[in-house]
Protein backbone atom coordinates (compact mmCIF):
# COMPACT_ATOMS: atom_id res chain seq x y z
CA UNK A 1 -9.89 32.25 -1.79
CA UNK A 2 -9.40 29.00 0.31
CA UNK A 3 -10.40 25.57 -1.65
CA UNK A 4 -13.40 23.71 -1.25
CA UNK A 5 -13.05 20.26 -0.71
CA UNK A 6 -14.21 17.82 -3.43
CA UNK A 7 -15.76 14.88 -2.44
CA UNK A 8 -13.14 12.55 -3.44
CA UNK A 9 -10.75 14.66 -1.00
CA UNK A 10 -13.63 13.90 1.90
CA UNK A 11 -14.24 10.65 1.23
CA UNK A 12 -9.94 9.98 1.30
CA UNK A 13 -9.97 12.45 4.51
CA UNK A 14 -12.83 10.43 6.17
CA UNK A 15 -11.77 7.08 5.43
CA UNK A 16 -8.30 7.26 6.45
CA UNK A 17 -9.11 8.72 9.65
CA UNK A 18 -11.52 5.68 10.44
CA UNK A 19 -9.16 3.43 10.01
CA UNK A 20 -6.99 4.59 12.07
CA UNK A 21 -4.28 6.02 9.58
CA UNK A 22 -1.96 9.40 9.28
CA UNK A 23 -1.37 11.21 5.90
CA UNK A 24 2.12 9.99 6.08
CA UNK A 25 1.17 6.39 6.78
CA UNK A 26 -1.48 6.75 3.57
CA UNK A 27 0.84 8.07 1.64
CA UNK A 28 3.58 5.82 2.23
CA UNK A 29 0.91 2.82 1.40
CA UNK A 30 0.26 4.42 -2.04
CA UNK A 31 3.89 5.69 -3.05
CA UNK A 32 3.09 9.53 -3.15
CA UNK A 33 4.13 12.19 -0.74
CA UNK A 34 2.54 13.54 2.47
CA UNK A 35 1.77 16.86 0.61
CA UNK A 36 -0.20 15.23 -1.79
CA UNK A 37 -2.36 13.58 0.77
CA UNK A 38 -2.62 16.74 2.10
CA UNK A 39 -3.81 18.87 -1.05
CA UNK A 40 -6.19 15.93 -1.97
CA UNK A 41 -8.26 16.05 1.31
CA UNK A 42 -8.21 19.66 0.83
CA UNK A 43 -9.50 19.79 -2.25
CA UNK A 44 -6.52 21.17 -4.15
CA UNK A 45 -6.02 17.90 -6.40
CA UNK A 46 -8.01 15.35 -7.38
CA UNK A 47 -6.45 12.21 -7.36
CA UNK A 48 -5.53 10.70 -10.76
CA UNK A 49 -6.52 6.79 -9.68
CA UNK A 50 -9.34 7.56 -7.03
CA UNK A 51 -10.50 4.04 -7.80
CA UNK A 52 -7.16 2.43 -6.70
CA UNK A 53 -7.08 4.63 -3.22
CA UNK A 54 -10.53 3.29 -2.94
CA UNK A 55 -9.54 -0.28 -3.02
CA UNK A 56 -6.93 0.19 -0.63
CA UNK A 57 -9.51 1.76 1.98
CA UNK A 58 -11.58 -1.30 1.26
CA UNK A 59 -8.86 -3.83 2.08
CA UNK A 60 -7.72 -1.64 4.96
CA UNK A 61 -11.12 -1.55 6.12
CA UNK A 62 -11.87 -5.14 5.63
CA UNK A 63 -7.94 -6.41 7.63
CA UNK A 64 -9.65 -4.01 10.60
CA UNK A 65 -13.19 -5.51 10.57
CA UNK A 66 -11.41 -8.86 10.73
CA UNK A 67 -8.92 -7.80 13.97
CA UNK A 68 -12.22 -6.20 15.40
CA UNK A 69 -13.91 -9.31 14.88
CA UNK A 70 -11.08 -11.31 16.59
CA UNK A 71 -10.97 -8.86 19.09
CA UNK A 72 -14.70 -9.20 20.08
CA UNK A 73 -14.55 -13.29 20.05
CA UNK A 74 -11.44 -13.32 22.57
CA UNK A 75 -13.74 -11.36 25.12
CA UNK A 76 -16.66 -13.47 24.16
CA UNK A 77 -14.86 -16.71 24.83
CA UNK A 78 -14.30 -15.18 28.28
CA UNK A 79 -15.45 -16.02 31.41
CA UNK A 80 -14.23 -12.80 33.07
CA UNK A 81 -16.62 -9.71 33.19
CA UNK A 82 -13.80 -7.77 32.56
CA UNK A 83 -11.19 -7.32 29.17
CA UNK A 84 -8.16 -5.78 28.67
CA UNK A 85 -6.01 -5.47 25.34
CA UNK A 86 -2.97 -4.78 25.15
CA UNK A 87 -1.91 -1.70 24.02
CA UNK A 88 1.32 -0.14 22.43
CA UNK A 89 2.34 2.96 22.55
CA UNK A 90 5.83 3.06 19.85
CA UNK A 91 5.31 1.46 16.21
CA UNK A 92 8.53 -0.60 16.84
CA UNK A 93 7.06 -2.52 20.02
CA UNK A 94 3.61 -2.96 18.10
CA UNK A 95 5.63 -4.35 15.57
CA UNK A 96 7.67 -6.77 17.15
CA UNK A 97 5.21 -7.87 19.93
CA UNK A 98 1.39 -7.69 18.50
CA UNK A 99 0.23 -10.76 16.74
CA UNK A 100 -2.23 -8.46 14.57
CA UNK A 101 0.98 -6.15 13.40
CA UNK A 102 0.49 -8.52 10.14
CA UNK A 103 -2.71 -7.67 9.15
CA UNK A 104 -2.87 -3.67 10.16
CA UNK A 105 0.89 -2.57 9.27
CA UNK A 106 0.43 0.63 11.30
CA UNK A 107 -0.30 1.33 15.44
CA UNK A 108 -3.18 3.53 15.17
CA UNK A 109 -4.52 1.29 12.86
CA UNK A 110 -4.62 -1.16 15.40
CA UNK A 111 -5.72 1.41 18.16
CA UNK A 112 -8.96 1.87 16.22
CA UNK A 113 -9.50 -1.70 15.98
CA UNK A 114 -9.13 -1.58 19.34
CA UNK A 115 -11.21 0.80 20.32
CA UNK A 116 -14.26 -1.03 17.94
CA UNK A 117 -14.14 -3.71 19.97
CA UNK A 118 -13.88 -2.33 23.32
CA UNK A 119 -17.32 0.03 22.67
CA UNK A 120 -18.88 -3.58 21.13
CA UNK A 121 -17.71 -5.21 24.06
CA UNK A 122 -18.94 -2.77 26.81
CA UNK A 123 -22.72 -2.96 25.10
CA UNK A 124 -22.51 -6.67 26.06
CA UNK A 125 -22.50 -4.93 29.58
CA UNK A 126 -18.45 -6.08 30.38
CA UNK A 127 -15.82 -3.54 30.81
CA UNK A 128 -13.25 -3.45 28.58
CA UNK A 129 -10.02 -1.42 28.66
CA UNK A 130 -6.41 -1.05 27.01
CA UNK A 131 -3.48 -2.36 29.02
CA UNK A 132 0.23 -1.04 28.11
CA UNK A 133 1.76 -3.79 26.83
């Protein structure tokens, strides 16, 4: 019989994927294994310290509402009608060339910050796209 997922193991599963993280990535921010991402969202454990994971969403969530929110302001500042980011595509470049690499450790993290501010910035009515950087 295939396990229902608890709510705790939804609310992990939902929240890491809005921010922009894998299970390994999670994982590797808490200290426990991929698997035990894995069996959490699924609904086959229940995390022992739920309210710890839950902090680190909120700070996660919190560093990528602050990149969106620079983000946003260095299109708003513009005078063009248009705004590209610069995107990565490896970890390692991200890493060693993106000034926001400090506050959201991981690439797709980034990418969904991103991709906030780029649907924020086309309801202004500008076009806004990601540039390989």
């Amino acid at each position: 019989m295939a396990k229902v997922p608890t709510y705790e193991g939804l609310n992990i599963l939902i929240r890491r994927k809005a921010v922009g993280l894998s299970q390994k990535e999670l994982a590797d921010m808490l200290g426990v294994d991929q698997p035990v991402i894995s069996r959490w969202e699924a609904g086959g454990r229940i995390p022992r310290s739920y309210e710890s994971i839950s902090e680190t969403f909120d700070e996660c969530e919190k560093r990528l509402l602050e990149v969106v929110d620079s983000l946003i302001s260095l299109a708003e500042a513009s005078d063009c009608s248009e705004v590209a980011y610069p995107m990565y595509i490896k970890q390692a470049d991200y890493r060693d060339r993106c000034v926001y690499a400090q506050k959201l450790p991981y690439l797709g993290m980034y990418q969904q910050a991103v991709a906030y501010a780029s649907m924020t910035v086309r309801e202004s009515g500008r076009k806004s796209y990601a540039e390989l950087a």
